[in-house]
Structures are given as structure tokens and as C-alpha cells.
Protein backbone atom coordinates (compact mmCIF):
# COMPACT_ATOMS: atom_id res chain seq x y z
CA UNK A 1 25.28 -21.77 -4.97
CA UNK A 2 22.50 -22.70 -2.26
CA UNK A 3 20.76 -19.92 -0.32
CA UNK A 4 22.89 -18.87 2.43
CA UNK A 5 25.61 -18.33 0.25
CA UNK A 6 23.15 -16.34 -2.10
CA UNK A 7 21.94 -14.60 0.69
CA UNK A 8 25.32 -13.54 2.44
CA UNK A 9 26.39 -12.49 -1.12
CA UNK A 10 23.33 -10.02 -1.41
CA UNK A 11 23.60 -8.60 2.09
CA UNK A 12 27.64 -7.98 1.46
CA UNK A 13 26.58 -6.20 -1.49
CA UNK A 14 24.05 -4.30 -0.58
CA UNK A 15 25.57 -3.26 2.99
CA UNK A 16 28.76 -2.40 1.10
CA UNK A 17 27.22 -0.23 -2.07
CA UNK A 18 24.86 1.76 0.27
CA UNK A 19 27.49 2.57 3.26
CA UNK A 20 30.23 3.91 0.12
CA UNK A 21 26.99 5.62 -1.78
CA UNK A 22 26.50 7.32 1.56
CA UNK A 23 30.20 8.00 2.30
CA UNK A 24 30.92 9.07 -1.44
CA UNK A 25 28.01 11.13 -1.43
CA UNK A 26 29.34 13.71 1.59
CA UNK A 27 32.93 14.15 -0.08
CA UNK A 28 31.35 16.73 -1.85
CA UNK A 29 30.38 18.64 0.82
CA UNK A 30 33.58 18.39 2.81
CA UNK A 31 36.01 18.78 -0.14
CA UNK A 32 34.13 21.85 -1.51
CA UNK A 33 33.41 23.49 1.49
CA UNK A 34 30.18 23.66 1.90
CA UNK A 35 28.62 25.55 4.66
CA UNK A 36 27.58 22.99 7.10
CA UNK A 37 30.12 20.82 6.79
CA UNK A 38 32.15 23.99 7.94
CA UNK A 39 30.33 24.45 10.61
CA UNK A 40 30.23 20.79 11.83
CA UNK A 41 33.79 20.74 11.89
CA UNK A 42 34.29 23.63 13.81
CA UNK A 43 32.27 23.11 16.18
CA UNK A 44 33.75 19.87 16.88
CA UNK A 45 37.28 21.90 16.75
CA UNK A 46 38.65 19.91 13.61
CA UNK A 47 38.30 22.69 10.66
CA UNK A 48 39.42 22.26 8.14
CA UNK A 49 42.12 19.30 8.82
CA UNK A 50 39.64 17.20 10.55
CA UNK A 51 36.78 17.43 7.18
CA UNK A 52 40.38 16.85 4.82
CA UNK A 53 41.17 13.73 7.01
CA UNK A 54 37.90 12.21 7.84
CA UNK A 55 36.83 12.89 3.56
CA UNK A 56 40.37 11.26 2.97
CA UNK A 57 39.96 8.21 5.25
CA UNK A 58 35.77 8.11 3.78
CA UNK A 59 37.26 7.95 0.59
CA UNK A 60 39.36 5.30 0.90
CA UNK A 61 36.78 3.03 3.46
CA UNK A 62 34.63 3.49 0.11
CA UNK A 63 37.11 2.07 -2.52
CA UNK A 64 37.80 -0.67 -0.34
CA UNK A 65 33.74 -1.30 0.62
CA UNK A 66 33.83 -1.60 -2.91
CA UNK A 67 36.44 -3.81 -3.80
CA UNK A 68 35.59 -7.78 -3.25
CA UNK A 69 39.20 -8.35 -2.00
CA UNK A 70 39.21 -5.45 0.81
CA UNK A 71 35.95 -5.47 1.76
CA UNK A 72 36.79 -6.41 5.02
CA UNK A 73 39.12 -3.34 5.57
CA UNK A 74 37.02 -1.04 3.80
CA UNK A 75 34.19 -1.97 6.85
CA UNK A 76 36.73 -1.55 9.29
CA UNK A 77 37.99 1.80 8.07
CA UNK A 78 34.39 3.14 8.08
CA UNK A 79 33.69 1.66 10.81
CA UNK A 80 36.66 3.72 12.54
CA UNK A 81 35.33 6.95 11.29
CA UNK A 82 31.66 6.79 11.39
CA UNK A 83 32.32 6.00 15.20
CA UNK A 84 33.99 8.90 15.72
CA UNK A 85 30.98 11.07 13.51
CA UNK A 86 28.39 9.11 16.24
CA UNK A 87 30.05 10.13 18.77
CA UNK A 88 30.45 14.11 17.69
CA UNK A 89 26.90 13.91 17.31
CA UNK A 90 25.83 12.52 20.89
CA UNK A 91 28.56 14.60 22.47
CA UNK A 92 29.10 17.76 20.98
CA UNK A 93 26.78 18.25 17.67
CA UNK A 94 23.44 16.91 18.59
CA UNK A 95 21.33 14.75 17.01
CA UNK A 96 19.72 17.72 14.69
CA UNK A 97 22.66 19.51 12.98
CA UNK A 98 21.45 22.62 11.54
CA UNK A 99 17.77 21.90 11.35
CA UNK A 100 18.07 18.83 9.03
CA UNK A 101 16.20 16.97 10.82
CA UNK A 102 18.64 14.38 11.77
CA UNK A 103 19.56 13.33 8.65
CA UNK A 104 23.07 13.20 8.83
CA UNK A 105 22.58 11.52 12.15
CA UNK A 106 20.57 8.95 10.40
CA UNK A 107 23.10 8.59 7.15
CA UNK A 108 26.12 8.04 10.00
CA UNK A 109 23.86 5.48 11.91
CA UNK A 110 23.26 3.17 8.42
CA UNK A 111 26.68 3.42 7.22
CA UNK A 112 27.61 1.93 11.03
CA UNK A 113 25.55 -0.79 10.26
CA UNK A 114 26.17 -1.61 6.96
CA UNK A 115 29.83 -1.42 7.73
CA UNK A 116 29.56 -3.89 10.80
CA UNK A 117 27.38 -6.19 9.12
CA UNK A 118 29.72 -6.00 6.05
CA UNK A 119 32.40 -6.59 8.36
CA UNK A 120 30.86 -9.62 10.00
CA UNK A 121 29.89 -11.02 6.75
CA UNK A 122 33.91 -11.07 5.48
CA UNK A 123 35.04 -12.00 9.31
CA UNK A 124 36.91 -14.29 7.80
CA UNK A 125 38.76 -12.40 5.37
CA UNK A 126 40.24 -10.55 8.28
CA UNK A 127 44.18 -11.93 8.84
CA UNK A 128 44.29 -11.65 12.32
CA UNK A 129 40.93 -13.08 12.85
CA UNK A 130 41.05 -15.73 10.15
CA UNK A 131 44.21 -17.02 11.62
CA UNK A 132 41.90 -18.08 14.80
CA UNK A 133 38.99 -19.11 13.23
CA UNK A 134 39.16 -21.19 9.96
CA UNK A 135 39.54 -24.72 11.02
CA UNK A 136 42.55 -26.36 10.79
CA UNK A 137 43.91 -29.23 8.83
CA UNK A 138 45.35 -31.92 10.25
């Protein structure tokens, strides 16, 4: 194995374990209840089908993130919903959500990240996308 190969295998790893840590991590939160993730959602008008469905499709972007085979779709699924948790925070939420100091901000930022470099890393893998750009035999 030389070092790019090493080196893509590393960054796929790490990208992927961290973003489904992250995503994992907050199914508590919205599954249980909790306070904050409460108000989050209601604020944004989505309680409580919106913190069911987003914790749903997190779950499943993290199974896949973590799967070698669908780790491709498992980016692109986060990817999906982590956009939409930006974009609730630079719209409607704020950066600071409840005077944590923009952590969840921060966690939604890295697991865009990891997710796109995960995806980019597994281009590839993608059907449509593959069909296009593995070369050809002639």
C-alpha cells in the first residue's frame, strides 16, 4: 500500500468515525427529549416530528459513515441534514443556542466537513458519478 492510499484510508476513517461519533452522540438528546433540543426544534417550527426525522435520518447517515460499502451515502445523507442544521442556525437559531457557546454550531460545522471530505474521498463509489468518471476500457 504506498502513501496516498495510506493516507486517503486514514482521512476516510477518521472523517467518517468523528462525523457518526458526533451524530450518534446528539440522538440522545433528541430521542429523550431533552430540553434544548426541544427548544431548538421549536423554534425552528419542527417539534417534535422534525427532532424524530432529522435523529432518524442522523442515525442512519451514521451506520452508513460507518460501513466501508456505504460510506459514500452515509456522507451524503449527513451531508443533507447537517445542511439543513447550518442553515437553522444562520437563519433562525443563531450561532449561540442557549448560551453554549456555539458548540453545537461548531459540532454541525465538523460533521459538514468530515462528511464532504468523506464524500470526496469515496467519489467514486458514488453510481451516478462513477459511471462518468472511472476510465473506460476499450
Amino acid at each position: 500500500m504506498n502513501s496516498h492510499c495510506r493516507w486517503h484510508l486514514t482521512a476516510s476513517w477518521f472523517c467518517r468515525i468523528l462525523a457518526a461519533v458526533i451524530l450518534l452522540q446528539t440522538l440522545f438528546f433528541k430521542f429523550t427529549g431533552a430540553a434544548e433540543s426541544i427548544y431548538i426544534f421549536t423554534k425552528v417550527g419542527l417539534e417534535p416530528w422534525g427532532r424524530y426525522g432529522s435523529g432518524v435520518a442522523e442515525l442512519i447517515a451514521a451506520i452508513l459513515l460507518l460501513t466501508p460499502r456505504f460510506a459514500w451515502a452515509g456522507a451524503l445523507l449527513a451531508l443533507v441534514v447537517i445542511t439543513g442544521a447550518i442553515l437553522s442556525h444562520l437563519t433562525i437559531l443563531g450561532i449561540i443556542v442557549q448560551d453554549d457557546g456555539g458548540l453545537l454550531f461548531l459540532l454541525a460545522i465538523t460533521v459538514f466537513f468530515c462528511s464532504a471530505l468523506t464524500a470526496w474521498l469515496h467519489r467514486l463509489e458514488i453510481p451516478l458519478i462513477s459511471r462518468f468518471l472511472k476510465p473506460q476500457h476499450v
